[in-house]
Every structure is written in structure tokens, then in C-alpha cells.
N, C-alpha and C. Protein backbone atom coordinates (compact mmCIF):
# COMPACT_ATOMS: atom_id res chain seq x y z
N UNK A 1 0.84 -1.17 0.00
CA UNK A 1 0.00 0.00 0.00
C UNK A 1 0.89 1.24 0.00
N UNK A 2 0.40 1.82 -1.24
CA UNK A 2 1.82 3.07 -1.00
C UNK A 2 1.27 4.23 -0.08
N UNK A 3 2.31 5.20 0.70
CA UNK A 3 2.08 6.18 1.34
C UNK A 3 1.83 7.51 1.65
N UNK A 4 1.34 7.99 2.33
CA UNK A 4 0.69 9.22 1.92
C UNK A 4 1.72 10.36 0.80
N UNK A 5 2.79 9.64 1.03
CA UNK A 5 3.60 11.29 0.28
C UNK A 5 3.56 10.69 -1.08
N UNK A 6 3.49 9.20 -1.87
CA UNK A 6 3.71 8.72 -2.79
C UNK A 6 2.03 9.33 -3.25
N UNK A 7 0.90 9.11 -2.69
CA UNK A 7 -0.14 9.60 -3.60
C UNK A 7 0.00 10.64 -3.48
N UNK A 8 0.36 11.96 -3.12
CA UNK A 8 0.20 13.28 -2.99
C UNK A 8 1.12 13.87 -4.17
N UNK A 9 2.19 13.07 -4.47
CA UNK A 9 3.04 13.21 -5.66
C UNK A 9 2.60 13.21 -6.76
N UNK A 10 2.60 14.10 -7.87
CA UNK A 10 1.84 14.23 -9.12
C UNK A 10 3.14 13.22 -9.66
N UNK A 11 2.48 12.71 -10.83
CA UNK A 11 3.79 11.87 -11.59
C UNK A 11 4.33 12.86 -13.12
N UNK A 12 5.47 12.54 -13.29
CA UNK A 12 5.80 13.46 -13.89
C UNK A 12 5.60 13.10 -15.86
N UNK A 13 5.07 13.74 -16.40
CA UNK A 13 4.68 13.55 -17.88
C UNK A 13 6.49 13.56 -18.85
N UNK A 14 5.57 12.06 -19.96
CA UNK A 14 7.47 12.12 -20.67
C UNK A 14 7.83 13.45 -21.27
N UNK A 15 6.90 14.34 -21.43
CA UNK A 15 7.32 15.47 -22.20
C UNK A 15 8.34 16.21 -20.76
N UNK A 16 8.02 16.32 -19.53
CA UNK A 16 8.70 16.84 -18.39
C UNK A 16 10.16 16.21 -18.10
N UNK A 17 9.80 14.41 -18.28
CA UNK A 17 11.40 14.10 -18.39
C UNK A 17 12.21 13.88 -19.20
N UNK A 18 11.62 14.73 -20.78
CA UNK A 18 12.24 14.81 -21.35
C UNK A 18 13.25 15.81 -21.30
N UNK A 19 12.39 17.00 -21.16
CA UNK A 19 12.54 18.44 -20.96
C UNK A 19 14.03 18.24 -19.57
N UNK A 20 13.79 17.57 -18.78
CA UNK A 20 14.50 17.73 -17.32
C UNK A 20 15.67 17.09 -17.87
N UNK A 21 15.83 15.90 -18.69
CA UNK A 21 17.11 14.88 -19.23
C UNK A 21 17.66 15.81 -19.98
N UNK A 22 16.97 17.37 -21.13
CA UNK A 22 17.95 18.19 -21.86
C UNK A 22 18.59 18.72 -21.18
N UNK A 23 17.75 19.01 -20.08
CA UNK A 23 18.77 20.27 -19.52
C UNK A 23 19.81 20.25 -18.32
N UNK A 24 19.64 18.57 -18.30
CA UNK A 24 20.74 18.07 -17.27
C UNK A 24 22.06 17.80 -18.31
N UNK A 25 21.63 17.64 -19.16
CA UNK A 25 22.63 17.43 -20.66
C UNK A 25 23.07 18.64 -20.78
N UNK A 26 22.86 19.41 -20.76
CA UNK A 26 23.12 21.20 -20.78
C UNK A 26 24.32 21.11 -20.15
N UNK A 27 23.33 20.90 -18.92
CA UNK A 27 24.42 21.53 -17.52
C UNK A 27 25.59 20.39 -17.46
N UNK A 28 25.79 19.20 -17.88
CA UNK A 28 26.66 18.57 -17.67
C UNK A 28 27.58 19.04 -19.01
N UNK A 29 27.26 19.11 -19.82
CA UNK A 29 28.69 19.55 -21.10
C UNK A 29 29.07 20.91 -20.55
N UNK A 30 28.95 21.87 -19.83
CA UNK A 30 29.42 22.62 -19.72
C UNK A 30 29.95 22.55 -18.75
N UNK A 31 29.71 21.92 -17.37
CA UNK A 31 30.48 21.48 -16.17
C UNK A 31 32.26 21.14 -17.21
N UNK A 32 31.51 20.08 -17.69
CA UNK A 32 32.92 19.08 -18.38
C UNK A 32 33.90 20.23 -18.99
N UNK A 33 33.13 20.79 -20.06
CA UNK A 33 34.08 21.87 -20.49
C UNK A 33 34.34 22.81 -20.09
N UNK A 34 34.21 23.31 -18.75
CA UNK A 34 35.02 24.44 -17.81
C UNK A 34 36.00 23.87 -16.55
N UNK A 35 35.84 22.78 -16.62
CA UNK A 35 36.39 21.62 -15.61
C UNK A 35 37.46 20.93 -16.78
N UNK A 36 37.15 20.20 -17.44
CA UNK A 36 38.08 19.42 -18.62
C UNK A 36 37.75 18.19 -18.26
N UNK A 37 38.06 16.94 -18.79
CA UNK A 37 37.39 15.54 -19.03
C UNK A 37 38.54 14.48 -18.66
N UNK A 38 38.03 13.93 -16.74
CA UNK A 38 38.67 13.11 -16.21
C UNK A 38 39.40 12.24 -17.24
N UNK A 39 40.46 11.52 -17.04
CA UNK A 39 40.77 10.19 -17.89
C UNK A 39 40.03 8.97 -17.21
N UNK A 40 39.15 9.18 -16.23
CA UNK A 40 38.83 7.91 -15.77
C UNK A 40 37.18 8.57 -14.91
N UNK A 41 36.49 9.46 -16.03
CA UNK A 41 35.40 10.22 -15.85
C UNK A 41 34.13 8.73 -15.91
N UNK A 42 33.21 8.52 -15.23
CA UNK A 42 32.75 7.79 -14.57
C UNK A 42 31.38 8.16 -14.76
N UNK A 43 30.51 9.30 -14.38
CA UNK A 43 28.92 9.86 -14.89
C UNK A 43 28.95 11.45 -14.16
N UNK A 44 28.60 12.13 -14.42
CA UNK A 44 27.96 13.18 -13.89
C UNK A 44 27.22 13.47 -13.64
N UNK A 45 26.06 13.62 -12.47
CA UNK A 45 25.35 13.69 -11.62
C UNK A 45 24.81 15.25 -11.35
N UNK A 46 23.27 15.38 -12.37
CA UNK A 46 22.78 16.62 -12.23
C UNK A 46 21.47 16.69 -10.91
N UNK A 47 21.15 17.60 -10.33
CA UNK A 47 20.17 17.30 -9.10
C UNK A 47 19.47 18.58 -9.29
N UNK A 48 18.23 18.99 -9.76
CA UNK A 48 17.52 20.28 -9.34
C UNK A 48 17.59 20.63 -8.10
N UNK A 49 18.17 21.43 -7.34
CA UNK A 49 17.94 21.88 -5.67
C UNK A 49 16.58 23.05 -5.67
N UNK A 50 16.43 24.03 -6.65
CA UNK A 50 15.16 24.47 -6.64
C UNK A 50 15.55 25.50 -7.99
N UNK A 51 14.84 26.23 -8.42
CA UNK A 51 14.40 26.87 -9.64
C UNK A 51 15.66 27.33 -9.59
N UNK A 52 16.01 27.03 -10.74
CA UNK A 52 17.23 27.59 -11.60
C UNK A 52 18.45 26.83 -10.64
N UNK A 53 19.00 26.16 -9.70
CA UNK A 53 19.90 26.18 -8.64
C UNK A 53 19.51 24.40 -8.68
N UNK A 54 21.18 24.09 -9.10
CA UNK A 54 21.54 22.54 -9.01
C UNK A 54 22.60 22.23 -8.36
N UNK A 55 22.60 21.18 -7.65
CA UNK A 55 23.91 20.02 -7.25
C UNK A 55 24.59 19.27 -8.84
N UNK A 56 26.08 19.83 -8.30
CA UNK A 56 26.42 18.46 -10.08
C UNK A 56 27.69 17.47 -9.36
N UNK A 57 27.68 16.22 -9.24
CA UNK A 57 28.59 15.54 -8.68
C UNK A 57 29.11 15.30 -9.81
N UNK A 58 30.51 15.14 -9.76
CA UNK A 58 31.40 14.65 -10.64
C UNK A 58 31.76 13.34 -9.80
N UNK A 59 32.03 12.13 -10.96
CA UNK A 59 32.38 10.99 -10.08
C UNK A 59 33.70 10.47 -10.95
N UNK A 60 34.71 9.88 -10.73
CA UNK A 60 35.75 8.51 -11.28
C UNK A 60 35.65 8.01 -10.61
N UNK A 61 36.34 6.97 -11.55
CA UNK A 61 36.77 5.91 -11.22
C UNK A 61 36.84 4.37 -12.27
N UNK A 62 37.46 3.14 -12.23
CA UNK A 62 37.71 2.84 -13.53
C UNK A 62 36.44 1.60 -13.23
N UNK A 63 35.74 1.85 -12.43
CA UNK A 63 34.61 0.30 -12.07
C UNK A 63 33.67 1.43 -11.09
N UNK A 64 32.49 0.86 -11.24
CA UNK A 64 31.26 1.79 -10.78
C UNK A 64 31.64 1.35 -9.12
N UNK A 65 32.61 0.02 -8.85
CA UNK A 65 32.88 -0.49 -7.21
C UNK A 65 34.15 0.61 -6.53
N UNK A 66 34.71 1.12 -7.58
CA UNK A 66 35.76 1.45 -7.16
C UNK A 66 35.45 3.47 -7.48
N UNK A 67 34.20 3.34 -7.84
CA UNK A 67 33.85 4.94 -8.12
C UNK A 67 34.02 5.76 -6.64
N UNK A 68 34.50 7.00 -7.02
CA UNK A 68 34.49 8.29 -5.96
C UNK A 68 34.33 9.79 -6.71
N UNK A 69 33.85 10.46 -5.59
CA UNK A 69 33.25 11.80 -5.65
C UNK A 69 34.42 12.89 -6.09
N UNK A 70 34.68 13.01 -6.93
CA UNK A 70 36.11 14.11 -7.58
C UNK A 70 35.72 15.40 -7.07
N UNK A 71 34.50 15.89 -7.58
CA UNK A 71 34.51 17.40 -7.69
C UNK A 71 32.36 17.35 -7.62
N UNK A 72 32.26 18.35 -6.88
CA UNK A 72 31.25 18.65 -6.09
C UNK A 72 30.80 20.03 -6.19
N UNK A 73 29.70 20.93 -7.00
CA UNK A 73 29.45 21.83 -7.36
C UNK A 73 28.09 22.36 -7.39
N UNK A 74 27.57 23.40 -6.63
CA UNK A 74 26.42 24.04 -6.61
C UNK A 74 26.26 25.39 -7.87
N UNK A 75 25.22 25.03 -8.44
CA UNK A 75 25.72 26.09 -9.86
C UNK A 75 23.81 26.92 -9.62
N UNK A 76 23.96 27.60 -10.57
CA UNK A 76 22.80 28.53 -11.21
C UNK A 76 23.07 28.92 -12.21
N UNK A 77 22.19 28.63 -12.88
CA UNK A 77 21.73 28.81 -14.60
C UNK A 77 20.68 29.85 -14.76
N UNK A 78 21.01 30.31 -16.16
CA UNK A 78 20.04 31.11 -16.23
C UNK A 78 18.74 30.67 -17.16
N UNK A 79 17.67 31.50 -17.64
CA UNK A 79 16.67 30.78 -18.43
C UNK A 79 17.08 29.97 -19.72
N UNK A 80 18.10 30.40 -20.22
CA UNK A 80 18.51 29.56 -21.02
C UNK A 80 19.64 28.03 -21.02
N UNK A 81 19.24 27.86 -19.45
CA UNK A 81 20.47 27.11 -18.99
C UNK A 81 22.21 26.84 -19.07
N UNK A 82 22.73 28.07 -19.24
CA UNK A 82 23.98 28.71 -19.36
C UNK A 82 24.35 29.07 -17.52
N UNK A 83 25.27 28.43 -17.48
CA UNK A 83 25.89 28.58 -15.87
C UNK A 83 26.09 29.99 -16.05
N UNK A 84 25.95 30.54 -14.76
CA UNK A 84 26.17 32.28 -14.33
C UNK A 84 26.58 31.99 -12.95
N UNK A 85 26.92 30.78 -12.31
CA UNK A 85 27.55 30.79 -11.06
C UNK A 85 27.85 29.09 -10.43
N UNK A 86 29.21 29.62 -10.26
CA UNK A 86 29.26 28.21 -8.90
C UNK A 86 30.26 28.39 -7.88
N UNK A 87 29.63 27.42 -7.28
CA UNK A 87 30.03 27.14 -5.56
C UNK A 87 30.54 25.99 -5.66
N UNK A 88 32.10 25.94 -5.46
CA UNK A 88 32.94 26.47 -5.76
C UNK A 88 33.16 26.72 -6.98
N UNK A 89 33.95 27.66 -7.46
CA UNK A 89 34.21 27.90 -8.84
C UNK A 89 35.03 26.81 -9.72
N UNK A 90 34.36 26.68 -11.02
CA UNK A 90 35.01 25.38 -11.40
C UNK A 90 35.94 26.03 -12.39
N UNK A 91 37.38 25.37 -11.87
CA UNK A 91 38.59 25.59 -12.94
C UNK A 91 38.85 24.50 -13.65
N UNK A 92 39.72 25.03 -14.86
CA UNK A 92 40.02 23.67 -15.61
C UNK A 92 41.45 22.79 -15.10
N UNK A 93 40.76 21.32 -14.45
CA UNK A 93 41.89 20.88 -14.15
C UNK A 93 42.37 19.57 -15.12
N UNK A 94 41.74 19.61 -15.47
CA UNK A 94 42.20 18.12 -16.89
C UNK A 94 42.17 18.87 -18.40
């Protein structure tokens, strides 16, 4: 029997996760290309935290067992999903 917060949850339409998968695609090629591209780059990890304002984990590693957290970044985009800020600032280290 699912629970009260699971029915109260609207479900989300494919046109929404479509829309949400571009623009995590956005935000991850541009992470990569202001950062530069691990040799042993692993997935990148986009998270809405609230309107306009995301978590992006960067992960390596050469086996998903042996994966770790590289680089860790709070960003804001603007309407066109173009970074205009992060916490910490991402330099290019690869």
C-alpha cells in the first residue's frame, strides 16, 4: 500500500522528463568543459535543488565499485540554462 507522500506526488509527464534529461545534458557539457574531461570520468550527476539552482557531482573511477566523488558543485543557470555561477568555482583541471 503506498504512502501518503507517494499519492500526494503528481507523476511526472514524458514530455517533463524529457525536458528535465535536456537540460541536465546542458548543464553537464558545460560542467565538463570548464572543468576538462577526467581520464577515468565515470557519470555526472545533475540534481535540481530548486528553480534555476543545481547540485552536479562529478564521479571517477575505472569500475562503478571502485567509483568516488572528484569534484562537487552548486551552480545557477540562467533561463537559457547557461551557468552564471558556482560554488565552488570550477577551474580547468584536466
Amino acid at each position: 500500500m503506498p504512502n501518503k507522500l507517494q499519492i500526494e506526488q503528481p507523476k511526472e509527464s514524458k514530455l517533463e522528463h524529457d525536458e528535465r534529461d535536456r537540460l541536465a545534458d546542458l548543464i553537464k557539457e558545460q560542467v565538463i568543459h570548464a572543468l576538462g574531461r577526467p581520464m577515468d570520468l565515470r557519470s555526472v550527476q545533475v540534481r535540481k535543488v530548486w528553480k534555476d539552482h543545481y547540485r552536479v557531482n562529478v564521479f571517477v573511477g575505472d569500475s562503478a565499485l571502485s567509483a568516488s566523488l572528484a569534484h562537487s558543485y552548486f551552480l545557477e543557470v540562467d533561463s537559457d540554462c547557461r551557468l552564471i555561477g558556482s560554488t565552488p568555482k570550477i577551474t580547468k583541471l584536466y
